[in-house]
N, C-alpha and C. Protein backbone atom coordinates (compact mmCIF):
# COMPACT_ATOMS: atom_id res chain seq x y z
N UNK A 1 -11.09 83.71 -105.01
CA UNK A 1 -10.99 82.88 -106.20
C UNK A 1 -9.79 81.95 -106.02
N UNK A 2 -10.07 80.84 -106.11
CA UNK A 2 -8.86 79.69 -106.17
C UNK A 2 -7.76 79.59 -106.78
N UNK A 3 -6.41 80.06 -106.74
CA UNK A 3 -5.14 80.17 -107.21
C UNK A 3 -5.07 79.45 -108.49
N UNK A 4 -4.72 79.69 -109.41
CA UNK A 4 -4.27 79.04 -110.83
C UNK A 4 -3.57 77.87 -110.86
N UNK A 5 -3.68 76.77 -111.50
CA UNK A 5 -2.41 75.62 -111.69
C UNK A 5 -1.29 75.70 -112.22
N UNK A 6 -0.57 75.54 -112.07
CA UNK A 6 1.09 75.30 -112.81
C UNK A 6 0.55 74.20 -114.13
N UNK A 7 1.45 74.58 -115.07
CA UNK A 7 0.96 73.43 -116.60
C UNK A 7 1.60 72.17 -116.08
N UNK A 8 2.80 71.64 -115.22
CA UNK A 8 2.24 70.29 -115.10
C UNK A 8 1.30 69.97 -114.11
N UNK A 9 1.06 70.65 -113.21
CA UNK A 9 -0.36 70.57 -112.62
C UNK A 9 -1.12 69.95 -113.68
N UNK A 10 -1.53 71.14 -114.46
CA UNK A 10 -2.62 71.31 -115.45
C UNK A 10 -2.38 69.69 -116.53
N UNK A 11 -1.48 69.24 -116.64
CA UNK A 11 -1.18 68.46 -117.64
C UNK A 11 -1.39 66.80 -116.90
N UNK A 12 -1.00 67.00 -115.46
CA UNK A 12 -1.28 65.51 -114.80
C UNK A 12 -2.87 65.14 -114.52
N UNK A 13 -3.43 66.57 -114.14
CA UNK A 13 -4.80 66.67 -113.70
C UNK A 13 -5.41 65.71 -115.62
N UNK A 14 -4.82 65.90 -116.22
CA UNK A 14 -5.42 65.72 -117.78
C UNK A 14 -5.51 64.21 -117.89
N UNK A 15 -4.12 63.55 -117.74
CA UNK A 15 -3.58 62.42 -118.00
C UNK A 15 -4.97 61.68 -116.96
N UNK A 16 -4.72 62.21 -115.46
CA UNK A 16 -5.94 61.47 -114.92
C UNK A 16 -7.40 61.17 -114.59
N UNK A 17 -8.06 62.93 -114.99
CA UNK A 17 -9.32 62.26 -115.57
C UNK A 17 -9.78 61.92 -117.07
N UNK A 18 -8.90 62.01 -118.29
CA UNK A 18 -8.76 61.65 -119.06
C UNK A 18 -7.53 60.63 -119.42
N UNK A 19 -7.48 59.53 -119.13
CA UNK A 19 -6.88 58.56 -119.65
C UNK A 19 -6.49 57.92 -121.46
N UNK A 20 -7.59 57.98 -121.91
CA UNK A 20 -7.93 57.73 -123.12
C UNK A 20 -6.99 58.81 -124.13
N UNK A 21 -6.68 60.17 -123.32
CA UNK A 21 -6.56 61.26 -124.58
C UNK A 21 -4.40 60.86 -124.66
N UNK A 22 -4.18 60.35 -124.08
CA UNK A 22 -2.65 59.91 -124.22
C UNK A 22 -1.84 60.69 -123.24
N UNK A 23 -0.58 60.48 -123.75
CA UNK A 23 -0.16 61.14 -123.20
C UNK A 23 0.32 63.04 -123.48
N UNK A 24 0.77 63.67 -122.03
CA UNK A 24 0.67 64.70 -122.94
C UNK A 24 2.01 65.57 -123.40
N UNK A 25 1.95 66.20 -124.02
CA UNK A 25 2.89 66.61 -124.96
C UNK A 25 3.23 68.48 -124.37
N UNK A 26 1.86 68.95 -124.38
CA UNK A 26 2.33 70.28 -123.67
C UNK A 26 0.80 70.64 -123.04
N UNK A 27 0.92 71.58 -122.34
CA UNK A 27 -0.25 72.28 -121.60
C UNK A 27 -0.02 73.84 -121.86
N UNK A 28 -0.79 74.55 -122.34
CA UNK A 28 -0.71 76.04 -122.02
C UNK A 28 -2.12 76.58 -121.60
N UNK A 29 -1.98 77.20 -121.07
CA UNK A 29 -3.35 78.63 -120.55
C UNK A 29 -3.59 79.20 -121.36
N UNK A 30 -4.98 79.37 -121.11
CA UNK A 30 -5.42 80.10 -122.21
C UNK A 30 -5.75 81.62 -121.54
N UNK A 31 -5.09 82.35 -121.31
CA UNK A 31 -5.30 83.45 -120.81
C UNK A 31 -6.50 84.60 -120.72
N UNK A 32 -6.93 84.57 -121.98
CA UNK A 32 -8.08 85.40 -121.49
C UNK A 32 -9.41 84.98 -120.83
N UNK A 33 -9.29 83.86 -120.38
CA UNK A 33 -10.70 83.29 -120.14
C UNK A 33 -10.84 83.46 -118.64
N UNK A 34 -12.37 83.47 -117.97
CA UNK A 34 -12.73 84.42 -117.09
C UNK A 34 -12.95 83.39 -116.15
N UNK A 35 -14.39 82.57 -115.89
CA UNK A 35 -15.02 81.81 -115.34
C UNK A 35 -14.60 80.62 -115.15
N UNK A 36 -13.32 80.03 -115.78
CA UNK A 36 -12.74 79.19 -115.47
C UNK A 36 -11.15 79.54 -115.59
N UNK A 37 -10.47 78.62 -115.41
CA UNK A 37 -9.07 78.49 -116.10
C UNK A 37 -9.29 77.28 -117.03
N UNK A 38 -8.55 77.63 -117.80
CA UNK A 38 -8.72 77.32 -119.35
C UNK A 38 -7.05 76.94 -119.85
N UNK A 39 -7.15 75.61 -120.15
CA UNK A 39 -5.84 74.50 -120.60
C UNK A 39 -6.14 74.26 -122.06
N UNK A 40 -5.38 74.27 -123.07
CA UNK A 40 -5.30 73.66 -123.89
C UNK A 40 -4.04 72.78 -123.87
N UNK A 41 -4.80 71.32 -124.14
CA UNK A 41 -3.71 70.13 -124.02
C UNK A 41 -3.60 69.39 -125.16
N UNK A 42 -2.50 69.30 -125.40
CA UNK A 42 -1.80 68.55 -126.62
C UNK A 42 -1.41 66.88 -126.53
N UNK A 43 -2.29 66.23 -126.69
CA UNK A 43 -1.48 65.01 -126.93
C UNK A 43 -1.37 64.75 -128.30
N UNK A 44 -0.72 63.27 -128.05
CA UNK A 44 -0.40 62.40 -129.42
C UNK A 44 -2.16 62.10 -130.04
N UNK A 45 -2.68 62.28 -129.29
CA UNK A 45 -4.58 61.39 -129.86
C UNK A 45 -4.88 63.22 -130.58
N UNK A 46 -4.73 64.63 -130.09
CA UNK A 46 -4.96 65.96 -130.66
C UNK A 46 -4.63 66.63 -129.57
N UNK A 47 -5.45 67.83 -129.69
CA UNK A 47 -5.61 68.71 -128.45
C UNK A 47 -7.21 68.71 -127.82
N UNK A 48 -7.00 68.77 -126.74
CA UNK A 48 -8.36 69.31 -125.90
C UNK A 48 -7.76 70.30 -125.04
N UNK A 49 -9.32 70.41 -124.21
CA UNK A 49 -9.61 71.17 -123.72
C UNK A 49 -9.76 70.99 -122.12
N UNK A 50 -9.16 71.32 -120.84
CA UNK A 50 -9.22 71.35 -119.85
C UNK A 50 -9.67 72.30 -118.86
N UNK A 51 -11.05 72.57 -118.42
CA UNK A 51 -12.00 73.56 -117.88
C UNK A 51 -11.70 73.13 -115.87
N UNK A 52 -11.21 74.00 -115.26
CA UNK A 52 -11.02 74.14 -114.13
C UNK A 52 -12.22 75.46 -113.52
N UNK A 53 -13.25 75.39 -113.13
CA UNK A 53 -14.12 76.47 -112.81
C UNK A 53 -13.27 77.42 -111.58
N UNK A 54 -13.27 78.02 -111.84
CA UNK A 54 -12.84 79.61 -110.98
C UNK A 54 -14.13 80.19 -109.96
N UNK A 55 -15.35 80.32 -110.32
CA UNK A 55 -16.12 80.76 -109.78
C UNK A 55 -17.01 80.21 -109.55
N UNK A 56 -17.66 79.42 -110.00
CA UNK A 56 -18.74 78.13 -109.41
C UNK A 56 -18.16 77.31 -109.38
N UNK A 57 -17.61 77.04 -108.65
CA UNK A 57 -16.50 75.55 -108.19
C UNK A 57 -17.42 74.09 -107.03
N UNK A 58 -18.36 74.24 -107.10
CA UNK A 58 -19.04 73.38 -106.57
C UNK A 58 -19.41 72.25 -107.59
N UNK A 59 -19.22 70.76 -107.11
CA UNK A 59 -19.89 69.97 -107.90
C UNK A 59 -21.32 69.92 -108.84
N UNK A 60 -22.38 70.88 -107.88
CA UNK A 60 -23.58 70.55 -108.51
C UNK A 60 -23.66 71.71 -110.07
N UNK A 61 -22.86 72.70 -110.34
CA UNK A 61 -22.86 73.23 -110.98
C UNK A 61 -21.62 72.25 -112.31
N UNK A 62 -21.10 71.41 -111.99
CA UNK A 62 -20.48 70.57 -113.11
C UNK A 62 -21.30 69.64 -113.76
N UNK A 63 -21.92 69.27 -112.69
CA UNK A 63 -23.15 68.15 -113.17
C UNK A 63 -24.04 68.42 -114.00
N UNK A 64 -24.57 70.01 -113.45
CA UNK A 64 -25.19 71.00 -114.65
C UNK A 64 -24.84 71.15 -115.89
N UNK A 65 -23.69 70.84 -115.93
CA UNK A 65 -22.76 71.70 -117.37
C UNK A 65 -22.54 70.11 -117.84
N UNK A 66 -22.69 69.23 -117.28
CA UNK A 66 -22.42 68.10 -118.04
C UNK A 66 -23.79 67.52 -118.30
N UNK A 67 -25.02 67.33 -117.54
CA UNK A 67 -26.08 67.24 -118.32
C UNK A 67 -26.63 68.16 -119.18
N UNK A 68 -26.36 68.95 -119.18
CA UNK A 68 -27.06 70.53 -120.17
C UNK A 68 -26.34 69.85 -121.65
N UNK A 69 -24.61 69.75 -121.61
CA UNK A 69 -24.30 69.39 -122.77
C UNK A 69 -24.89 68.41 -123.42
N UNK A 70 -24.99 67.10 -122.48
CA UNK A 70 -25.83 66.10 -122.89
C UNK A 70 -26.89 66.09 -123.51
N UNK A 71 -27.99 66.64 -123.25
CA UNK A 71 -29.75 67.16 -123.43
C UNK A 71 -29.20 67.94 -125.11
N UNK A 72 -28.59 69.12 -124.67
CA UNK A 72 -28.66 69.99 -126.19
C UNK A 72 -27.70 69.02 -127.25
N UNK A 73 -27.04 68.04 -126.94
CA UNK A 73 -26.19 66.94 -128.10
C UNK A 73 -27.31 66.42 -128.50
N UNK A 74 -28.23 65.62 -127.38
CA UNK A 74 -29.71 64.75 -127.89
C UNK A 74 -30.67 65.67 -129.06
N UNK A 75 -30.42 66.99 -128.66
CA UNK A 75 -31.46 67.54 -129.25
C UNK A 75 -30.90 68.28 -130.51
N UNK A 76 -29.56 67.92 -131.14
CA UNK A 76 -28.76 67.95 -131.84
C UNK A 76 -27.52 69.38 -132.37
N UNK A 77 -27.99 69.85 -130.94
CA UNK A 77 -27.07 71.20 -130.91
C UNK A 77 -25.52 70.76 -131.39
N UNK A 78 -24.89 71.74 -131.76
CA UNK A 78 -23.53 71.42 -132.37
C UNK A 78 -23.49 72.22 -130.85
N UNK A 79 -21.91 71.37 -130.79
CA UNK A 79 -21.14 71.95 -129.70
C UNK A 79 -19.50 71.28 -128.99
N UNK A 80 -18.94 71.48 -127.97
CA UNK A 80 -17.99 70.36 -127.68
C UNK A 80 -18.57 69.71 -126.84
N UNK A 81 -18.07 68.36 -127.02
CA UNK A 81 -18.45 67.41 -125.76
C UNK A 81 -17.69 67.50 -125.06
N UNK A 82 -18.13 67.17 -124.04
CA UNK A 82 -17.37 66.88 -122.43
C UNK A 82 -17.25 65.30 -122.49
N UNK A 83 -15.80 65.39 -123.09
CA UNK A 83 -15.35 63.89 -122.56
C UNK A 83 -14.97 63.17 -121.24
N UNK A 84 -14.43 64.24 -120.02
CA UNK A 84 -14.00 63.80 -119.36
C UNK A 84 -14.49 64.61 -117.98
N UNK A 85 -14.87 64.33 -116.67
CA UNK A 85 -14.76 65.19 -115.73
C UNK A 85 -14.29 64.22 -114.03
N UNK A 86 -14.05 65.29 -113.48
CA UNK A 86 -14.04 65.12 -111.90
C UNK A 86 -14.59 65.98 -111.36
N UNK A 87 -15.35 65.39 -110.01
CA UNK A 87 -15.90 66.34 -108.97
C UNK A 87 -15.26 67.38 -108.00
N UNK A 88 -14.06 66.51 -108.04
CA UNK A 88 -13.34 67.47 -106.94
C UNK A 88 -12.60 66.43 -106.63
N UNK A 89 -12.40 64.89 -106.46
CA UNK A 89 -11.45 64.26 -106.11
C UNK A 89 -9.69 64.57 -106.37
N UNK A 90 -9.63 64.72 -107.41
CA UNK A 90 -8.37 65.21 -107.89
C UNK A 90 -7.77 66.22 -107.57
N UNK A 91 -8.27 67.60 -107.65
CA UNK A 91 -8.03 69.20 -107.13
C UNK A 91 -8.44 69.61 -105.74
N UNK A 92 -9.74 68.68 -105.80
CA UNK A 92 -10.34 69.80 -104.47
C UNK A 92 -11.83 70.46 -104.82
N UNK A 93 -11.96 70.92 -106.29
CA UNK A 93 -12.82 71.45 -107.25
C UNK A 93 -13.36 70.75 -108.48
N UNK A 94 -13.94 70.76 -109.05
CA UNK A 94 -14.25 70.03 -110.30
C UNK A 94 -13.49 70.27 -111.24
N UNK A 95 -13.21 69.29 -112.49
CA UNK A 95 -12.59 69.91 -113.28
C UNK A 95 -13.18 69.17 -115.02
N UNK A 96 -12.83 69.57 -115.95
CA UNK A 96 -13.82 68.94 -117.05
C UNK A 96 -12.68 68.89 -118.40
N UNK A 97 -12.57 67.73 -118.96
CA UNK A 97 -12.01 67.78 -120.11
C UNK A 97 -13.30 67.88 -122.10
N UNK A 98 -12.99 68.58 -122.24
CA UNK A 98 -13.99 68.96 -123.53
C UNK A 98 -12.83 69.00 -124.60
N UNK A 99 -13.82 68.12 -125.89
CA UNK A 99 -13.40 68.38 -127.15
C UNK A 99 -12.60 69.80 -127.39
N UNK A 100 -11.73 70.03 -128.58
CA UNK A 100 -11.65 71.03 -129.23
C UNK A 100 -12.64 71.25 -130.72
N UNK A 101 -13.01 72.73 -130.25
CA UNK A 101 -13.61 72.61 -132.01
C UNK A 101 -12.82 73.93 -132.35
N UNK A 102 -12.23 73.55 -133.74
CA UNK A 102 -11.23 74.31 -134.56
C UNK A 102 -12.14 75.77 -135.07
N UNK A 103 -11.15 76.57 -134.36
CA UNK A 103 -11.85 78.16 -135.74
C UNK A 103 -11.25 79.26 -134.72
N UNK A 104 -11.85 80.51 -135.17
CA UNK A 104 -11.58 81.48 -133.96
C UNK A 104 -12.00 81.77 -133.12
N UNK A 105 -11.89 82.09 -132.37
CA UNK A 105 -12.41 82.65 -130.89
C UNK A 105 -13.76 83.81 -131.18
N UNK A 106 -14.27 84.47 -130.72
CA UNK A 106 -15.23 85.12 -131.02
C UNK A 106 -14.74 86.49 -130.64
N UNK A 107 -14.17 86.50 -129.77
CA UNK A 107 -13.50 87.70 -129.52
C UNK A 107 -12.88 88.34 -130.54
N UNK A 108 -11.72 87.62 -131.02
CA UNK A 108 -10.88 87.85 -131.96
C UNK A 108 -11.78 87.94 -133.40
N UNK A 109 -12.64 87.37 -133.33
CA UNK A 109 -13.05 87.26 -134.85
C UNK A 109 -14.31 88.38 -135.12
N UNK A 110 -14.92 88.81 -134.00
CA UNK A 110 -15.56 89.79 -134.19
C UNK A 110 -15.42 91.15 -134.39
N UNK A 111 -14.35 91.82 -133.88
CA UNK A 111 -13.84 92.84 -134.74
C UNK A 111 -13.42 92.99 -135.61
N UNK A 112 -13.09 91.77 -137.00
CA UNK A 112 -13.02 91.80 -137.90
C UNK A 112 -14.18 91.60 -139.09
N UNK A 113 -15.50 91.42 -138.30
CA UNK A 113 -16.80 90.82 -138.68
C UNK A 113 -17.53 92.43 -139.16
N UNK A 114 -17.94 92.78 -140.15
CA UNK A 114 -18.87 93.48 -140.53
C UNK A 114 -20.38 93.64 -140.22
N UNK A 115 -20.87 94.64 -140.02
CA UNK A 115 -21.70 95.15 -139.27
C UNK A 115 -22.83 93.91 -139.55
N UNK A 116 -23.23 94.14 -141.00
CA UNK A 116 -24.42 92.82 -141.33
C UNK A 116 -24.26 91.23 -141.16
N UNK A 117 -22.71 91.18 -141.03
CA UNK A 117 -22.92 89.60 -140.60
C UNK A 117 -22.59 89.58 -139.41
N UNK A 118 -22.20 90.53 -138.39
CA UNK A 118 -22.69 90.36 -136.87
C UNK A 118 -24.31 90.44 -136.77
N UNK A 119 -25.07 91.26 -137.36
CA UNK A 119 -26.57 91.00 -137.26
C UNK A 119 -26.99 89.59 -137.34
N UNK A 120 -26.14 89.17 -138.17
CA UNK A 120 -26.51 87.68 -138.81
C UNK A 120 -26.07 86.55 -138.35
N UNK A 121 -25.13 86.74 -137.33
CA UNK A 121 -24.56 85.94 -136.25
C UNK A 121 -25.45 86.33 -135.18
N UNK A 122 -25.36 87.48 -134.45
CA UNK A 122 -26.15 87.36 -133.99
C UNK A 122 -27.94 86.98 -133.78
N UNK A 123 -28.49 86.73 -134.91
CA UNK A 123 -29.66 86.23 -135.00
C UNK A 123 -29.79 84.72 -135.06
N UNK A 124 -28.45 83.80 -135.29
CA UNK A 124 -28.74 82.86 -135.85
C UNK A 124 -27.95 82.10 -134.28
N UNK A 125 -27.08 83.23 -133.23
CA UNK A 125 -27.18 82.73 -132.25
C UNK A 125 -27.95 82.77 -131.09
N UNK A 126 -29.07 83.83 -131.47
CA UNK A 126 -30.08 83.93 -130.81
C UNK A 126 -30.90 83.05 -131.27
N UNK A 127 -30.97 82.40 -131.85
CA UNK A 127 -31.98 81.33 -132.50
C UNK A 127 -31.34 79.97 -131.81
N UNK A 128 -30.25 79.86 -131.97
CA UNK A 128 -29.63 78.65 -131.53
C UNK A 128 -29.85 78.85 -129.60
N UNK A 129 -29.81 79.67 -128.90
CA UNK A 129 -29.97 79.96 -127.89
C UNK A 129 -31.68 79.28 -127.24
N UNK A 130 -32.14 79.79 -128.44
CA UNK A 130 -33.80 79.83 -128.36
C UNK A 130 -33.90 77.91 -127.96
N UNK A 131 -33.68 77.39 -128.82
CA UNK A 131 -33.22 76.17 -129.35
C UNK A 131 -32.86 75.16 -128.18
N UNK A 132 -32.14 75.76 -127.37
CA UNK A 132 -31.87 75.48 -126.53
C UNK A 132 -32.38 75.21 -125.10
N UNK A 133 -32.98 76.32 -124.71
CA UNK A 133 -34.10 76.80 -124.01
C UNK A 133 -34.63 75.75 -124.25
N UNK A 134 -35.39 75.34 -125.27
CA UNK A 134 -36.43 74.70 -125.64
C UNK A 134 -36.67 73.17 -125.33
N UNK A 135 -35.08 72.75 -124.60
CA UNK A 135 -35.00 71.32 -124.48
C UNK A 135 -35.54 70.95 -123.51
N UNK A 136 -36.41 69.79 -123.27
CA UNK A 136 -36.80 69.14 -121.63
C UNK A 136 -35.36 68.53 -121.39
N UNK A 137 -35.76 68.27 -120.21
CA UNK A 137 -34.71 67.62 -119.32
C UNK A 137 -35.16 67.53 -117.77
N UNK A 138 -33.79 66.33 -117.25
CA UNK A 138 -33.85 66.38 -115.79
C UNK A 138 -33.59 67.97 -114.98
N UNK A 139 -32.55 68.62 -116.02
CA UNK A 139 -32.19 69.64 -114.97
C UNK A 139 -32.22 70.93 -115.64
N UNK A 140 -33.08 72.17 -115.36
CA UNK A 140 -33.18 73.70 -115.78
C UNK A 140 -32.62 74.51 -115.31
N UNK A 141 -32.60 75.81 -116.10
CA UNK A 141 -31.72 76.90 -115.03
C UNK A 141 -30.15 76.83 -114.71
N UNK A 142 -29.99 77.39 -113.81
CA UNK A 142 -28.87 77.73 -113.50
C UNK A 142 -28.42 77.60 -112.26
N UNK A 143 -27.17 76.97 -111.77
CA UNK A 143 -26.96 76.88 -110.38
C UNK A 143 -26.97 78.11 -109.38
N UNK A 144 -26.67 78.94 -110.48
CA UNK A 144 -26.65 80.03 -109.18
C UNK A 144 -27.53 80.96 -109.20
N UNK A 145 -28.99 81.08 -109.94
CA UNK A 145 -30.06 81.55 -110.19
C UNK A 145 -31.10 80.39 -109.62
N UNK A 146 -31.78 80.92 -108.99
CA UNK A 146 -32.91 80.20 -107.91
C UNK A 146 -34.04 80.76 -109.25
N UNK A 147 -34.52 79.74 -109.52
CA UNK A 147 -36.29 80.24 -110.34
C UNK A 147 -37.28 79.92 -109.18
N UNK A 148 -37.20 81.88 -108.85
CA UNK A 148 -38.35 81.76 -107.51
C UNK A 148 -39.22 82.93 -108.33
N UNK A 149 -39.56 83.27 -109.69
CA UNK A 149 -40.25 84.15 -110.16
C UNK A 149 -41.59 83.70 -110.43
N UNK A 150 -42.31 84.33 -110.76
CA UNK A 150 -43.66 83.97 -110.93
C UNK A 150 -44.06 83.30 -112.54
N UNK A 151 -43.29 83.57 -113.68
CA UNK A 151 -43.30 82.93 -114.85
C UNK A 151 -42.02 83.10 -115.48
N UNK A 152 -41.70 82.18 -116.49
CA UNK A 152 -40.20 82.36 -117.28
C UNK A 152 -40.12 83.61 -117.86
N UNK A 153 -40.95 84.87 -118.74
CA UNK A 153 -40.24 86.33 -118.83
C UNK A 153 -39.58 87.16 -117.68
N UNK A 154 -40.24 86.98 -116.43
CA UNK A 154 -40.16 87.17 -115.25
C UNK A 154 -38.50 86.47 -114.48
N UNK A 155 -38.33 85.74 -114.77
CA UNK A 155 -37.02 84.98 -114.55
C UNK A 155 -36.17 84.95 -115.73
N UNK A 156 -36.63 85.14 -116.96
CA UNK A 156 -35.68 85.65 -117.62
C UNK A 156 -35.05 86.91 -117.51
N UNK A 157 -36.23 88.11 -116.80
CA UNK A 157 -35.62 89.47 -116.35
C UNK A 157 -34.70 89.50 -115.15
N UNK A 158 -35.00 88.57 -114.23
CA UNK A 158 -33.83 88.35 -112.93
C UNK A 158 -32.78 87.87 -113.68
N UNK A 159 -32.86 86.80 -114.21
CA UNK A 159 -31.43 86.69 -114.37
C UNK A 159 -30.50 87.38 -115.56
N UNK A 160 -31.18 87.98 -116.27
CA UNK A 160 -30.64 89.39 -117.48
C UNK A 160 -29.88 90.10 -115.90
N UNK A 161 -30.64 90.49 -115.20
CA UNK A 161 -30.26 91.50 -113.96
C UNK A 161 -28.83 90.91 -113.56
N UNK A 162 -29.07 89.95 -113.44
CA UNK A 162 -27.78 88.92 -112.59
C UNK A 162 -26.21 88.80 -113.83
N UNK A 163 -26.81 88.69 -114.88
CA UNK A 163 -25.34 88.65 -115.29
C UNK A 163 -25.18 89.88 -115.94
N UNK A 164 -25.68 91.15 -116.26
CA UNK A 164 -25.88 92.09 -116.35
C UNK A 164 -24.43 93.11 -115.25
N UNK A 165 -25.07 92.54 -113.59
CA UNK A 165 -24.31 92.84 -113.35
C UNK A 165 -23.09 91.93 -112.76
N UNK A 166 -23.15 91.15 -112.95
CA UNK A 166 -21.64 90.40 -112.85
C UNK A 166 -20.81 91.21 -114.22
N UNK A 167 -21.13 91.36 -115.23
CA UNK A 167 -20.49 91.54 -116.09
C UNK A 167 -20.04 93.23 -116.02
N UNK A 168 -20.84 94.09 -115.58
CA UNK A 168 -20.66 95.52 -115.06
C UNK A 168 -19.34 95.40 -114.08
N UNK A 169 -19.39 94.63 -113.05
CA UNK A 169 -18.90 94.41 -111.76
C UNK A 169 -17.26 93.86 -112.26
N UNK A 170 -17.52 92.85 -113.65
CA UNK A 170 -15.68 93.05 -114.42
C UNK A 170 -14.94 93.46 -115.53
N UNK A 171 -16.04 94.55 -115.24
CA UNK A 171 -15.86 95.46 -116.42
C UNK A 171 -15.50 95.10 -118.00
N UNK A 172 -16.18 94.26 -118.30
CA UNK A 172 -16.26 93.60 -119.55
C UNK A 172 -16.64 94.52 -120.36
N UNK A 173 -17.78 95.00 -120.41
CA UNK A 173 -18.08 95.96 -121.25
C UNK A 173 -18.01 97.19 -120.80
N UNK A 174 -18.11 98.51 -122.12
CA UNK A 174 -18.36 100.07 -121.45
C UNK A 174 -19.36 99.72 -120.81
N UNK A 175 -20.00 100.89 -120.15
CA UNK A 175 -21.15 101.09 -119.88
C UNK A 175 -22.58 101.66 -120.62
N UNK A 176 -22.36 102.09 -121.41
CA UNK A 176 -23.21 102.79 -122.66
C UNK A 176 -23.60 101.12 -123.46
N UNK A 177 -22.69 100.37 -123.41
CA UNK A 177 -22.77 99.04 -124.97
C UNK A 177 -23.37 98.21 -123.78
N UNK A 178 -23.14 98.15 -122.51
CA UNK A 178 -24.31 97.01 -121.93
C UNK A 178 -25.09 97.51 -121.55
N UNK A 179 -25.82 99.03 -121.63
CA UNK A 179 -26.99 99.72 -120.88
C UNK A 179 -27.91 99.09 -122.46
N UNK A 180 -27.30 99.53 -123.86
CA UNK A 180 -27.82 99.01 -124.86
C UNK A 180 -28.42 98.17 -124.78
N UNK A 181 -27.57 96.89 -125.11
CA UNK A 181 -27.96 95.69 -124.90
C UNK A 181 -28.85 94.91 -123.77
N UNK A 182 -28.71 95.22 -122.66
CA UNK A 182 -29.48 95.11 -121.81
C UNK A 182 -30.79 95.52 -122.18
N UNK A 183 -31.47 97.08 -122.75
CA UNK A 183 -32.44 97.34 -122.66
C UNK A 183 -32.98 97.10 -124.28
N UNK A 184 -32.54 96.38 -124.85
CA UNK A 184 -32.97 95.68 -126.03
C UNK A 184 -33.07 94.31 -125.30
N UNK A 185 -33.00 93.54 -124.90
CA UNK A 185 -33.00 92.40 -124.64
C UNK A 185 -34.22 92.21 -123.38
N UNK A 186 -34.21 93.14 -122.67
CA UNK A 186 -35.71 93.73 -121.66
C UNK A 186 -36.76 93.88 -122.55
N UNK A 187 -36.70 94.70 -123.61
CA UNK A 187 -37.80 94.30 -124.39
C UNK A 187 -38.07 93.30 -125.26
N UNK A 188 -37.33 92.86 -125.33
CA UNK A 188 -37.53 91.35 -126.05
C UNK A 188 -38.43 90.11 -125.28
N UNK A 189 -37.86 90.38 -124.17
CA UNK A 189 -38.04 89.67 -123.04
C UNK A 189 -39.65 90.06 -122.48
N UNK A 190 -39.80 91.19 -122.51
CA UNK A 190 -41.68 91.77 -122.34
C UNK A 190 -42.47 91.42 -123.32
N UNK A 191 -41.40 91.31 -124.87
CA UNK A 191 -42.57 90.86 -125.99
C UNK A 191 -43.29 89.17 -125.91
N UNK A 192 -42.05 88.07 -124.68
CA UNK A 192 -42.68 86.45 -124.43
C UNK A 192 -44.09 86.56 -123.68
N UNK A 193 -44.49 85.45 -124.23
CA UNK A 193 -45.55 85.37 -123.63
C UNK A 193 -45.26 84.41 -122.34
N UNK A 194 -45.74 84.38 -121.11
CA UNK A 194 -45.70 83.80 -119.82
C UNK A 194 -46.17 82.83 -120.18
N UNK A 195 -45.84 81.93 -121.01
CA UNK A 195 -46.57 80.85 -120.95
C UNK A 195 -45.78 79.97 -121.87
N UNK A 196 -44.16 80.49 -121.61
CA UNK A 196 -43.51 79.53 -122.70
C UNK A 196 -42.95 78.46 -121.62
């Protein structure tokens, strides 16, 4: 995994693929975040957001994440935009500047969330998920999931498998709460019809 930036690292990398956002004022890490390194930057214009990928660090997987945002904005998903990116000229790796959107973290805010309105979050982000799915576009899937299955329930079960166990593998969850979830979401996944 690619060594972390220093915050003026993190703060020049800002100034130059984002020009527009001013100058900056401070940079900090956002520490708990996994799949990337994670900047929050302060200028005089607000704060954003500075996404350095950690683990898919290849261009074609930025391009992904920047048309995907694109497609689900068209199709009127709420979300942050990606104002700003590089391929790798700057670092070496890609790197992406995104809006901030104000509130809590999900982490933090879900152990304070009661049983029925996690049901209710969770349904209404499984819906928004659905939603999503649902968009055409130039580009599907996932960079690092090959759709070599025979229909989408079928590739929705490989890749349940795939981050299933990436997520086993950093110990994110017990093991009992993702055997759960996992095998609720397998049957969910048997109830599609092959033909979505």
């Amino acid at each position: 995994m690619p060594a972390l930036v220093s915050a003026s690292l993190a703060a020049a990398l800002f100034q130059k693929a984002c020009p527009s956002g001013g100058a900056v004022a401070s940079a900090v890490r956002v520490p708990q975040a996994l799949s990337h390194e994670v900047w929050f930057v302060d200028t005089a214009t607000g704060r954003y957001v500075l996404k350095i990928p950690r683990v898919h660090t290849g261009p074609a997987c930025l391009r992904n994440a920047v048309a995907a945002q694109r497609l689900a904005a068209c199709a009127g998903m709420p979300g942050p935009r990606i104002l700003a990116w590089d391929e790798g000229a700057l670092l070496g790796r890609p790197l992406y500047v995104q809006e901030l959107l104000r509130g809590q973290d999900a982490e933090t805010a879900w152990g304070a969330t009661s049983p029925p309105a996690r049901v209710r979050f969770s349904d209404s982000f499984g819906q928004a998920v659905a939603r999503v799915h649902s968009i055409v576009g130039p580009r599907v899937g996932s960079a690092d999931v090959a759709v070599t299955a025979p229909s989408w329930p079928a590739h929705l079960q490989s890749y349940l498998s795939h981050i299933a166990e990436r997520i086993q593998r950093l110990s994110l969850l017990p093991a009992a709460t993702l055997g759960a979830a996992v095998g609720r979401m397998r049957n969910g996944i048997a109830d599609l019809s092959g033909d979505v």
